[in-house]
PDB file of N, CA and C in Angstrom:
ATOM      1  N   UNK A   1       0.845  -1.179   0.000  1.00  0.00           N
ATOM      2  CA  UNK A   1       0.000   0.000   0.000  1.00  0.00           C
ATOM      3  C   UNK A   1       0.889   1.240   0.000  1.00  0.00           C
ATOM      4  N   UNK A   2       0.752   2.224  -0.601  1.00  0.00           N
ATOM      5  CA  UNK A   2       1.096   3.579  -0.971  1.00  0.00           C
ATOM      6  C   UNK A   2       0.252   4.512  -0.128  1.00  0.00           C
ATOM      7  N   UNK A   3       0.821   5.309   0.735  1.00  0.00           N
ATOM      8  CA  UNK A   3       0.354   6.518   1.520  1.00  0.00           C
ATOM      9  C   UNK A   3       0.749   7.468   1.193  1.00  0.00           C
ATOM     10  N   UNK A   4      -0.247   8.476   0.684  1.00  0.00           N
ATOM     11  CA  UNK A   4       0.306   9.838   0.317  1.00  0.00           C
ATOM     12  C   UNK A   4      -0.265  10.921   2.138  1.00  0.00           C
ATOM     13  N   UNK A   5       0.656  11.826   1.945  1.00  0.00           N
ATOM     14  CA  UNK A   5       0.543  12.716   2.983  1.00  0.00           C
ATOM     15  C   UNK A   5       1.132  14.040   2.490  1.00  0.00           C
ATOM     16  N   UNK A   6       0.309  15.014   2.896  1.00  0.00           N
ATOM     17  CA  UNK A   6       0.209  16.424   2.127  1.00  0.00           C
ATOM     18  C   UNK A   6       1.721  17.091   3.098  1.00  0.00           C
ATOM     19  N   UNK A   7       2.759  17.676   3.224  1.00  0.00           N
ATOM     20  CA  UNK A   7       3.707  17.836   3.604  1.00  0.00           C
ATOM     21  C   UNK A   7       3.955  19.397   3.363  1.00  0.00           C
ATOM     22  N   UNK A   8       4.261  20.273   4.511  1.00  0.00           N
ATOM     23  CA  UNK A   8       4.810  21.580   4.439  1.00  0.00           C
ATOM     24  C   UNK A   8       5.987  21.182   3.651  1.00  0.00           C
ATOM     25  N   UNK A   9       6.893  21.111   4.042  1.00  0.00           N
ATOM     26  CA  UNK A   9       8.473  21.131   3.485  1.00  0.00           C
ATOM     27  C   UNK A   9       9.277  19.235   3.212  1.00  0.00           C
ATOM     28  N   UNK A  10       9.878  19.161   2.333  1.00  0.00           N
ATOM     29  CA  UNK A  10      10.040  17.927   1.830  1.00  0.00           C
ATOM     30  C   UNK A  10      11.148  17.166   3.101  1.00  0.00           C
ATOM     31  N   UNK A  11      10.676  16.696   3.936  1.00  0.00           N
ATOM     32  CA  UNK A  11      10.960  16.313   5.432  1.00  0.00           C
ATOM     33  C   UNK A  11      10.384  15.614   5.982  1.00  0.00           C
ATOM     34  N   UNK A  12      10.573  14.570   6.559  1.00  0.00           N
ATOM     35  CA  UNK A  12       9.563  13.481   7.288  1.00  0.00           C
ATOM     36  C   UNK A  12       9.555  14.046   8.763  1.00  0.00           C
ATOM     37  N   UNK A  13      10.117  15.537   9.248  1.00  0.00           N
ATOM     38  CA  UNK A  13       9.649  15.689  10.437  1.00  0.00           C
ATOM     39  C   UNK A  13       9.087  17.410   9.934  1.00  0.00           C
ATOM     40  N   UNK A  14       8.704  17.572   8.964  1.00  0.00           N
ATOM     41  CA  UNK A  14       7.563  18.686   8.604  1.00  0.00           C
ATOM     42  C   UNK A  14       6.125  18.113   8.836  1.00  0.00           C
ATOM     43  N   UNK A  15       5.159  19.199   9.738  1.00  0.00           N
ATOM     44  CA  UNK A  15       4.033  18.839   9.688  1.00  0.00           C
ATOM     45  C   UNK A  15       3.104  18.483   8.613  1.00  0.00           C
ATOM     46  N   UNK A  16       2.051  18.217   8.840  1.00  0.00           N
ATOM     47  CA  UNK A  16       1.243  17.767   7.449  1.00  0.00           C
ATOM     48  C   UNK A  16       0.536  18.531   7.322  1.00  0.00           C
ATOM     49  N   UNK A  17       0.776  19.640   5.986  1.00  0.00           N
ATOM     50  CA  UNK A  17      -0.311  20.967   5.566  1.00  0.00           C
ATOM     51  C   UNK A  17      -1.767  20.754   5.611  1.00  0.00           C
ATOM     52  N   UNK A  18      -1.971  21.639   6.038  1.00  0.00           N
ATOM     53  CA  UNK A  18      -3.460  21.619   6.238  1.00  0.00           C
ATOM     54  C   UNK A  18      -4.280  22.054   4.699  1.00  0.00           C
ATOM     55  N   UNK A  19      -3.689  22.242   3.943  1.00  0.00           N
ATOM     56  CA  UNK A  19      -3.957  22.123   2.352  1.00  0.00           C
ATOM     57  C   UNK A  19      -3.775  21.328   1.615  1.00  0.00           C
ATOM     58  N   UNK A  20      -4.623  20.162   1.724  1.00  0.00           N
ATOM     59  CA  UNK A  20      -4.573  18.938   0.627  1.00  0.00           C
ATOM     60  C   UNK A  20      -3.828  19.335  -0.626  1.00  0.00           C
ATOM     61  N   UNK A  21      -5.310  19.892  -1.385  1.00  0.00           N
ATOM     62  CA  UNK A  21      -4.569  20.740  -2.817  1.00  0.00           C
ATOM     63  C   UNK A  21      -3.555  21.323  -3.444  1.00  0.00           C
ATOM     64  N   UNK A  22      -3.452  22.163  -2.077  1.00  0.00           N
ATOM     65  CA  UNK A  22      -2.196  23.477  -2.545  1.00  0.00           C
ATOM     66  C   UNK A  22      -1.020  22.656  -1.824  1.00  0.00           C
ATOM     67  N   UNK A  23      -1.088  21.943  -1.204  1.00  0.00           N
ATOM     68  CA  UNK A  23       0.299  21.702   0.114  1.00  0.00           C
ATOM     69  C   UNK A  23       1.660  21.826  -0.870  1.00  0.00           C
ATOM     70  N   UNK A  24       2.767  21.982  -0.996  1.00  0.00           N
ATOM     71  CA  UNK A  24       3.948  22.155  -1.573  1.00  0.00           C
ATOM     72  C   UNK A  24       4.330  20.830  -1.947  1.00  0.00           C
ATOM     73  N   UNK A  25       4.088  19.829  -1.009  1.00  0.00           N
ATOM     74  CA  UNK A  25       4.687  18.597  -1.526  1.00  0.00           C
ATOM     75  C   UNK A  25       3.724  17.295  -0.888  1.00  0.00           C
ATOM     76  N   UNK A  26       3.602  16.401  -1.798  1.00  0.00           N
ATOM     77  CA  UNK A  26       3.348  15.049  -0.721  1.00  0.00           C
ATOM     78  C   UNK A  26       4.849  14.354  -0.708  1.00  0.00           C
ATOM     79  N   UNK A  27       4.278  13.939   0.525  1.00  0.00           N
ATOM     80  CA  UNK A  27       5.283  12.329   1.415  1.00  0.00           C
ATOM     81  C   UNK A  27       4.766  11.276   0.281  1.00  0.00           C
ATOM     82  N   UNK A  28       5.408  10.263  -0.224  1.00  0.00           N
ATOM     83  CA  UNK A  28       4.901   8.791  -0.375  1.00  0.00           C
ATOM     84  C   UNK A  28       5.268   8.296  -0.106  1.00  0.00           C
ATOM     85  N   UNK A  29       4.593   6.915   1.189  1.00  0.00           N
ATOM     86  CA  UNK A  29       5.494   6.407   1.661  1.00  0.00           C
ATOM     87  C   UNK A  29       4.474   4.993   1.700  1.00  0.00           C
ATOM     88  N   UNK A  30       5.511   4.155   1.252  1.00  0.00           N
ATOM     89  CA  UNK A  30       5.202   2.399   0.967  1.00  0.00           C
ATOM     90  C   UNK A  30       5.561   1.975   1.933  1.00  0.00           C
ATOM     91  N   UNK A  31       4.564   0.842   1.889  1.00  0.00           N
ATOM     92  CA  UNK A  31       4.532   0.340   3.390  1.00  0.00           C
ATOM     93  C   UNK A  31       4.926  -0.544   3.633  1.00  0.00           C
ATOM     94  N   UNK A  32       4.715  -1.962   2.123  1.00  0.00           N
ATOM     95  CA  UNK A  32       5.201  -3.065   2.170  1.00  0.00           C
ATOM     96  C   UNK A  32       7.241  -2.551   2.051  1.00  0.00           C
ATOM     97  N   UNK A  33       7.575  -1.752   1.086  1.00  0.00           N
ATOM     98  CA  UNK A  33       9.378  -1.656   1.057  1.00  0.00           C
ATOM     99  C   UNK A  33       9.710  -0.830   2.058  1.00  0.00           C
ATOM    100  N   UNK A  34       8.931   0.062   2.950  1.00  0.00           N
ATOM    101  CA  UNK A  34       9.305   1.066   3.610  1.00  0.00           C
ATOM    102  C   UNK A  34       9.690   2.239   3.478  1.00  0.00           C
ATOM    103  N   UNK A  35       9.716   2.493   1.922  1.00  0.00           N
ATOM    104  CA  UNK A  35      10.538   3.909   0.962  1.00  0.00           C
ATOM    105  C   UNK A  35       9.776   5.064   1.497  1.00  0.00           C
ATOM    106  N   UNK A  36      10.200   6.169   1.371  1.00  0.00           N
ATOM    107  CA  UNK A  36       9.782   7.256   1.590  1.00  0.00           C
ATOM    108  C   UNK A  36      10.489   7.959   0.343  1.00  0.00           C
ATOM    109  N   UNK A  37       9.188   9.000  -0.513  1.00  0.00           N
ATOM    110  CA  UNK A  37       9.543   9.498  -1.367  1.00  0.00           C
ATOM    111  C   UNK A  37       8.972  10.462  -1.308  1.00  0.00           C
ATOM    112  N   UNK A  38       9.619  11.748  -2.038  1.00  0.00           N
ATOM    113  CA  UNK A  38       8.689  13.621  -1.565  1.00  0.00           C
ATOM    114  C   UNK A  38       8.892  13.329  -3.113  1.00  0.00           C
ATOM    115  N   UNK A  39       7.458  14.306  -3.567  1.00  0.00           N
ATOM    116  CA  UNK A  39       7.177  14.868  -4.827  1.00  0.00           C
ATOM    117  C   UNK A  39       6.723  16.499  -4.790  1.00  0.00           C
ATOM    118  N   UNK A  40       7.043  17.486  -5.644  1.00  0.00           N
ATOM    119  CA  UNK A  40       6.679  18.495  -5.372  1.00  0.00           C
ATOM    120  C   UNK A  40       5.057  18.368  -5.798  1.00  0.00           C
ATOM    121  N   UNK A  41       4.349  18.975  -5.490  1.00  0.00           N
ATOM    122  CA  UNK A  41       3.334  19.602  -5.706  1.00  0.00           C
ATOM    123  C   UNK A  41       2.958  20.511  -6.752  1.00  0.00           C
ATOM    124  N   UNK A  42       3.235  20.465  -8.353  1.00  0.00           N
ATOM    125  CA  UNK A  42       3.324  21.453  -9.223  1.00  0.00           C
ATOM    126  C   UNK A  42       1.671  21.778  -9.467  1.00  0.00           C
ATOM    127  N   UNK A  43       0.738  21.204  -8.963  1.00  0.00           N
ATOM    128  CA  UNK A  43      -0.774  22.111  -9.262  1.00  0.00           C
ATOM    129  C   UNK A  43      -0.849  22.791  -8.108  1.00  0.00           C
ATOM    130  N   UNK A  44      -0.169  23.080  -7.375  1.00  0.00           N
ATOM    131  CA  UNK A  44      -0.763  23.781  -6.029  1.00  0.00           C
ATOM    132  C   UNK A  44      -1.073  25.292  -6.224  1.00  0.00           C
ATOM    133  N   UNK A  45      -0.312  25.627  -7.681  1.00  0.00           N
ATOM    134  CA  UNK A  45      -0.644  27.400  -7.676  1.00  0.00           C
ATOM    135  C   UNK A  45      -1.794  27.209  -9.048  1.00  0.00           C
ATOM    136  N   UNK A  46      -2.435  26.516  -9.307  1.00  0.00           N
ATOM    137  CA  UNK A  46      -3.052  25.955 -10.072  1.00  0.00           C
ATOM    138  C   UNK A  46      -4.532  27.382 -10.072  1.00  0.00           C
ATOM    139  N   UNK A  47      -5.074  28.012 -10.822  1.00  0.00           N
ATOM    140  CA  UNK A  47      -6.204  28.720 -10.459  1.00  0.00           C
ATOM    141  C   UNK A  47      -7.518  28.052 -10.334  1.00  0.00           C
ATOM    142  N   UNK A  48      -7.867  26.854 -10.718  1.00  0.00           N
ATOM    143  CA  UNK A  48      -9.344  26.464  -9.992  1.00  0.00           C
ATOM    144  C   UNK A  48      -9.124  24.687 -10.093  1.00  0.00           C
ATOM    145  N   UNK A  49     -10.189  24.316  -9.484  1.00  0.00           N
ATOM    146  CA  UNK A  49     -10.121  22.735 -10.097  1.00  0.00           C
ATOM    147  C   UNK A  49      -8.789  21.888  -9.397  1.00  0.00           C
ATOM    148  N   UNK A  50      -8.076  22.048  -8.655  1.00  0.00           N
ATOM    149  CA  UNK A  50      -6.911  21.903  -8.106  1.00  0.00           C
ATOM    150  C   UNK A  50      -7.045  20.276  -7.388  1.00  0.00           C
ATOM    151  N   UNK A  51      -8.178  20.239  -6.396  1.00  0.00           N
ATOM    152  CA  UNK A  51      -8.165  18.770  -5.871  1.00  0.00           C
ATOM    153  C   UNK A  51      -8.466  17.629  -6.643  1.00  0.00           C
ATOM    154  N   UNK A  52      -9.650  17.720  -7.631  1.00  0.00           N
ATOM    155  CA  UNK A  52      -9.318  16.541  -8.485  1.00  0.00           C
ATOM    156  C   UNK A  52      -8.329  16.605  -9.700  1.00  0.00           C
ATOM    157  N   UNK A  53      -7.283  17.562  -9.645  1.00  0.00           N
ATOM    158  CA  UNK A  53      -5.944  17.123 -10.511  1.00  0.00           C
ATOM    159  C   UNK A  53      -4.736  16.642  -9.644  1.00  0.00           C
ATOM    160  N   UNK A  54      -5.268  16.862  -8.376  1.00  0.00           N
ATOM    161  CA  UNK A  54      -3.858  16.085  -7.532  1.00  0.00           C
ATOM    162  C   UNK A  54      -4.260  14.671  -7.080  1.00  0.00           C
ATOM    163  N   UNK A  55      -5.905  14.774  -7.142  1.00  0.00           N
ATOM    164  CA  UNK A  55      -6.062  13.205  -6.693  1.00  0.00           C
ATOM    165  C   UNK A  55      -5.662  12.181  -8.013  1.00  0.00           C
ATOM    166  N   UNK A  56      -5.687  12.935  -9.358  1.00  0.00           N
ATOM    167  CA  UNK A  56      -5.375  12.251 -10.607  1.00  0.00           C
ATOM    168  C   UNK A  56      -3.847  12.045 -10.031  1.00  0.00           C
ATOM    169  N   UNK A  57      -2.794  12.892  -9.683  1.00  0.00           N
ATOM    170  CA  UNK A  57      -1.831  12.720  -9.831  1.00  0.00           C
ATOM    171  C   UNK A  57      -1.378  11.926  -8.847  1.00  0.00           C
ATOM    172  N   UNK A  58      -2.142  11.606  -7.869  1.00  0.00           N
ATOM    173  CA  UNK A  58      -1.621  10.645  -6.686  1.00  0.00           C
ATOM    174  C   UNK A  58      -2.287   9.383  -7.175  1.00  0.00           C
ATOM    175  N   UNK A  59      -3.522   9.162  -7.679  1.00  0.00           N
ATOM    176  CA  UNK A  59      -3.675   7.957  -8.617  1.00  0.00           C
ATOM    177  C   UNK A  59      -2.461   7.520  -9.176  1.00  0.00           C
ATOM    178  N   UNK A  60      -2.004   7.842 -10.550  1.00  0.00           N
ATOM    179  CA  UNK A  60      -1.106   8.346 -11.213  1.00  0.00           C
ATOM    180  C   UNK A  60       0.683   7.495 -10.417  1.00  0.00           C
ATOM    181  N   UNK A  61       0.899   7.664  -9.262  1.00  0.00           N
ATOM    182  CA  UNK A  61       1.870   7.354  -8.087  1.00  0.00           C
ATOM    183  C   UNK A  61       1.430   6.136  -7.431  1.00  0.00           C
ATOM    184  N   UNK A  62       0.406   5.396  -7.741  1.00  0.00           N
ATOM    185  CA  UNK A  62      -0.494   4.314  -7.054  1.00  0.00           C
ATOM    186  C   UNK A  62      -0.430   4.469  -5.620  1.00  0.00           C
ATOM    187  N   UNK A  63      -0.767   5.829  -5.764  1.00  0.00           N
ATOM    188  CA  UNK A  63      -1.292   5.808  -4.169  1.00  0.00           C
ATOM    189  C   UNK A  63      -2.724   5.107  -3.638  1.00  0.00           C
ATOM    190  N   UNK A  64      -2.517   4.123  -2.270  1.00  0.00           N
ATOM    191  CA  UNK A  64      -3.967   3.937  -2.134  1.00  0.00           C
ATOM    192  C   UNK A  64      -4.718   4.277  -0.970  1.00  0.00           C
ATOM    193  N   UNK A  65      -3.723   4.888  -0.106  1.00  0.00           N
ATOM    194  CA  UNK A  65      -4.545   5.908   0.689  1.00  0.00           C
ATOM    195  C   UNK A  65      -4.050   7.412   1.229  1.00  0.00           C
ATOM    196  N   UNK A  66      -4.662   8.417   1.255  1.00  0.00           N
ATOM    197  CA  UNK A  66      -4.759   9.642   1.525  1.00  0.00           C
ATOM    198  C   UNK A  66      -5.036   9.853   3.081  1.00  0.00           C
ATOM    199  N   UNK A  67      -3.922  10.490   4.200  1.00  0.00           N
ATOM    200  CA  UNK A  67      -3.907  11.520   5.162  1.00  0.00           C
ATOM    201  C   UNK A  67      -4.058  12.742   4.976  1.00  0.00           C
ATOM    202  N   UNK A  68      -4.702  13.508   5.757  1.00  0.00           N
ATOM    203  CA  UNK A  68      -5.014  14.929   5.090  1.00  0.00           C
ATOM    204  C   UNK A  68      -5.886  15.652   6.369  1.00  0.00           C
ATOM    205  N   UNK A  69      -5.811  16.872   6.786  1.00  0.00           N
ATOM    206  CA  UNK A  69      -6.101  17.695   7.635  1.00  0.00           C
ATOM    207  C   UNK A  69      -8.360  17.796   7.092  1.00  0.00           C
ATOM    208  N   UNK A  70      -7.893  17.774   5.921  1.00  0.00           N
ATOM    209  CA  UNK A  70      -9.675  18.412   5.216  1.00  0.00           C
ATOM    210  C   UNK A  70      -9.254  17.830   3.560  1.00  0.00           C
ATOM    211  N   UNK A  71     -10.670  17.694   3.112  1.00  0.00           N
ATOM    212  CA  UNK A  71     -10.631  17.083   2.034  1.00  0.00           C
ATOM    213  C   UNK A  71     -11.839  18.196   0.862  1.00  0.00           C
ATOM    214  N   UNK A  72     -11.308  18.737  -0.404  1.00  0.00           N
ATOM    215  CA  UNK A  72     -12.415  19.409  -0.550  1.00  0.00           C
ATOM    216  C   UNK A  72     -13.633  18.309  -0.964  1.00  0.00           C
ATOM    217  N   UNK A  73     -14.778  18.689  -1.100  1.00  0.00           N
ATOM    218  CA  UNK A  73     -15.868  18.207  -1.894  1.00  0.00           C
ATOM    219  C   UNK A  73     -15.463  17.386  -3.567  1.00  0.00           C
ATOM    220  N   UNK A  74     -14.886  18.424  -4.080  1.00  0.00           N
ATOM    221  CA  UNK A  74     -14.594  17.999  -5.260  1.00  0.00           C
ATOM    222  C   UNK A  74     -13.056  16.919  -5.432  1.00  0.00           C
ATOM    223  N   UNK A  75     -12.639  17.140  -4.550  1.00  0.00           N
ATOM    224  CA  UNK A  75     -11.361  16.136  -4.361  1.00  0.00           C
ATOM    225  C   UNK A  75     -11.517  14.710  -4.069  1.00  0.00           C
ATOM    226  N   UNK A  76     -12.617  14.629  -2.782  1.00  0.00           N
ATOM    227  CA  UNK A  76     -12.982  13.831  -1.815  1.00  0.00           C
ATOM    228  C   UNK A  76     -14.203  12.894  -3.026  1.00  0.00           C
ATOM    229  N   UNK A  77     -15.010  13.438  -4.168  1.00  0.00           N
ATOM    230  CA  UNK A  77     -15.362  13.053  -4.729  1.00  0.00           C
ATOM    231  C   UNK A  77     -14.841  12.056  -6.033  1.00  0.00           C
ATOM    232  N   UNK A  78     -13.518  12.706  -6.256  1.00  0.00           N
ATOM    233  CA  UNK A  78     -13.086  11.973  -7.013  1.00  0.00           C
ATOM    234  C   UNK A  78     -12.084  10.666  -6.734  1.00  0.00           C
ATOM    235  N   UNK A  79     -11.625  11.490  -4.897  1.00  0.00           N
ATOM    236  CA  UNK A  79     -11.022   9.429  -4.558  1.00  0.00           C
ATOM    237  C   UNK A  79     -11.841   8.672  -4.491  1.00  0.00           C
ATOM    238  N   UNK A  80     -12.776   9.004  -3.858  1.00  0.00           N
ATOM    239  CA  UNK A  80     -14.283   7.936  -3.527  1.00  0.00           C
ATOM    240  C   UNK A  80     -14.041   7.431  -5.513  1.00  0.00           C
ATOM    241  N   UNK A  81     -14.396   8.075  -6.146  1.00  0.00           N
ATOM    242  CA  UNK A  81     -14.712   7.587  -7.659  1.00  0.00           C
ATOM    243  C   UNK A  81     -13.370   6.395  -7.951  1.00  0.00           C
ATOM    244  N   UNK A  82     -12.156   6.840  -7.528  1.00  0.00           N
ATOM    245  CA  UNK A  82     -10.967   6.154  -8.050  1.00  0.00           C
ATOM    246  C   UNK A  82     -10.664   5.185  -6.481  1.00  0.00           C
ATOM    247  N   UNK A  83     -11.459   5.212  -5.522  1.00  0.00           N
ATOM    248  CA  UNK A  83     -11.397   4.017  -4.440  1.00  0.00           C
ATOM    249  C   UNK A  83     -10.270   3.747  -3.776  1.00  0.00           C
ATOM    250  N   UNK A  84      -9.598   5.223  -3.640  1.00  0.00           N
ATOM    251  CA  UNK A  84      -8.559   5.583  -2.816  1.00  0.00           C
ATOM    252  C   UNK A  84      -9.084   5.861  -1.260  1.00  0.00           C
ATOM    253  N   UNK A  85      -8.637   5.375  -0.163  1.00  0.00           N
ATOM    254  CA  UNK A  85      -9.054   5.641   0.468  1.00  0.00           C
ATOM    255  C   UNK A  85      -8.756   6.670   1.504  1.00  0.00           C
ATOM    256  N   UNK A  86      -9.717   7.379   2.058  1.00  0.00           N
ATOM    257  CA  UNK A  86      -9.168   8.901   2.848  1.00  0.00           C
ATOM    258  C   UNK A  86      -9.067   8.940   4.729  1.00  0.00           C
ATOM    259  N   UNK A  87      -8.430   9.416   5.366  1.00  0.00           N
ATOM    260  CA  UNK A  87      -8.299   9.135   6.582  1.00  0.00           C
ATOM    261  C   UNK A  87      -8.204  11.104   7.274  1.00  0.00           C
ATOM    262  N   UNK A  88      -9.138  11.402   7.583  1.00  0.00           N
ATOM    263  CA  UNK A  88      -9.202  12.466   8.349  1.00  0.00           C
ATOM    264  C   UNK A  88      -7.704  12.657   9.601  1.00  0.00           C
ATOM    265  N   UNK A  89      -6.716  13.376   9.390  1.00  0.00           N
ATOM    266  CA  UNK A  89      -5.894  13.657  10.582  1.00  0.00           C
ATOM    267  C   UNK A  89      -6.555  14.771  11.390  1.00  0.00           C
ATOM    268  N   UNK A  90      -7.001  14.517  12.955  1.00  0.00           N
ATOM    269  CA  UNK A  90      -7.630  15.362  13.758  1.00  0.00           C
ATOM    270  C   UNK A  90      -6.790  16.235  14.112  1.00  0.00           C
ATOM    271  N   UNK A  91      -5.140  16.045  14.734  1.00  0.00           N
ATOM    272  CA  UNK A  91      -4.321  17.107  15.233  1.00  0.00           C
ATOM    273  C   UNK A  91      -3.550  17.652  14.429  1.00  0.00           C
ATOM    274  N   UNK A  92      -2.800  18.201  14.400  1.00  0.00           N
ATOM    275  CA  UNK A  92      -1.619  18.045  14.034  1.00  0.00           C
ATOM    276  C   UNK A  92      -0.761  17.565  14.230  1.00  0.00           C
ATOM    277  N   UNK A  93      -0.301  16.858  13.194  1.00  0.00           N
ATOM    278  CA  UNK A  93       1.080  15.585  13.205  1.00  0.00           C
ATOM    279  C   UNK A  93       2.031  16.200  12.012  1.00  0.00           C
ATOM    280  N   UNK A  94       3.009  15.343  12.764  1.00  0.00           N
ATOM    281  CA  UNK A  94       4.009  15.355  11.452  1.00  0.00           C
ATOM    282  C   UNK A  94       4.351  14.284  10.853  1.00  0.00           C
ATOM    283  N   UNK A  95       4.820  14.100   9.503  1.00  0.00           N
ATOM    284  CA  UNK A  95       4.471  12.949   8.553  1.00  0.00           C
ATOM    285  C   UNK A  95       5.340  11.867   9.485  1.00  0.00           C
ATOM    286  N   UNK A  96       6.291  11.830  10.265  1.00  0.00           N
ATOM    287  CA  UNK A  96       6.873  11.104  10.940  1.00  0.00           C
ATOM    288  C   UNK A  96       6.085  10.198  11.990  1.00  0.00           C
ATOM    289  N   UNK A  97       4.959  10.932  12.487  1.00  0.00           N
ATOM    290  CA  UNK A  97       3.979  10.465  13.253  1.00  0.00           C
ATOM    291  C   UNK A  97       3.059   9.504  12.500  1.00  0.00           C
ATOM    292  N   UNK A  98       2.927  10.220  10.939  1.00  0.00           N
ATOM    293  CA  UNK A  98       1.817   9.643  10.644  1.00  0.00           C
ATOM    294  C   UNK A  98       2.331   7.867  10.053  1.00  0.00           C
ATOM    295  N   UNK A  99       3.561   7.900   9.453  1.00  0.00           N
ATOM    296  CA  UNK A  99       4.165   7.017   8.891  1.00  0.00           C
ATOM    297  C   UNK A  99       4.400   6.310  10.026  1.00  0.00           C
ATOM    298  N   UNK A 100       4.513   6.764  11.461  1.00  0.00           N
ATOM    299  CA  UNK A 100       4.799   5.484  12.581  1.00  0.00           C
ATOM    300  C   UNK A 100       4.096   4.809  12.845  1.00  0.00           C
ATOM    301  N   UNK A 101       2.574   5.149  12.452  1.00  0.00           N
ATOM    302  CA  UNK A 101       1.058   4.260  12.610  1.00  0.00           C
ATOM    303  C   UNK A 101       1.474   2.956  11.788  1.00  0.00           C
ATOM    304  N   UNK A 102       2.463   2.935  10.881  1.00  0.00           N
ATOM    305  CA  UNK A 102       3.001   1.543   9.752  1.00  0.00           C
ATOM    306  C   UNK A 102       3.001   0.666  10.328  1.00  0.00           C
ATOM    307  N   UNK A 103       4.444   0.821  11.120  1.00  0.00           N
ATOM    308  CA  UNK A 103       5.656   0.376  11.315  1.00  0.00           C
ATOM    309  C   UNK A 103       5.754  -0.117  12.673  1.00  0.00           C
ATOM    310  N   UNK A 104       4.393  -0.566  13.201  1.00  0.00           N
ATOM    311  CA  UNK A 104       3.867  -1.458  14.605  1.00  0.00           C
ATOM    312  C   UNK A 104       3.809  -2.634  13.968  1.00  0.00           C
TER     313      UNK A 104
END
């Protein structure tokens, strides 16, 4: 399984942006090899339409599940469509936290 996580700065001890869409970078991090990989975020300055072109692009990365602070409508609509699955983060964490939920 492939976990994407929305990432301030390309760092596994940067918190996880509270901007799905726009965030600067996702984390991907595999669970079965353990890899951790940062991708920039090139739709984030994108002018409309922004969450379902990053959920294409995390498709795209075979991501199959999504961490994320908020999910828009139109984003959240299109993983449901592509059967990615989404996981609400309540606090704030940092991707280090979130990737340690694995690795029990």
């Amino acid at each position: 399984m492939t976990i994407a996580i929305p990432a301030s700065n390309k760092s596994i001890d940067s918190s996880v942006d509270d901007r799905f869409g726009r965030c600067p970078f996702f984390c991907l991090y595999n669970q079965e090899t353990r890899q951790i990989e940062f991708k920039e975020n090139s739709l984030r300055n994108g002018s409309g339409g922004v969450g379902p072109q990053v959920v294409e692009f995390l498709a795209n990365n075979d991501v199959n599940k999504v961490f994320a602070m908020e999910f828009g409508p139109k984003a959240k609509e299109m993983l449901d469509k592509l059967k990615i699955e989404t996981q609400v983060v309540e606090i704030k964490q940092t991707v280090s936290e979130i990737i340690e939920l694995f690795n029990h």
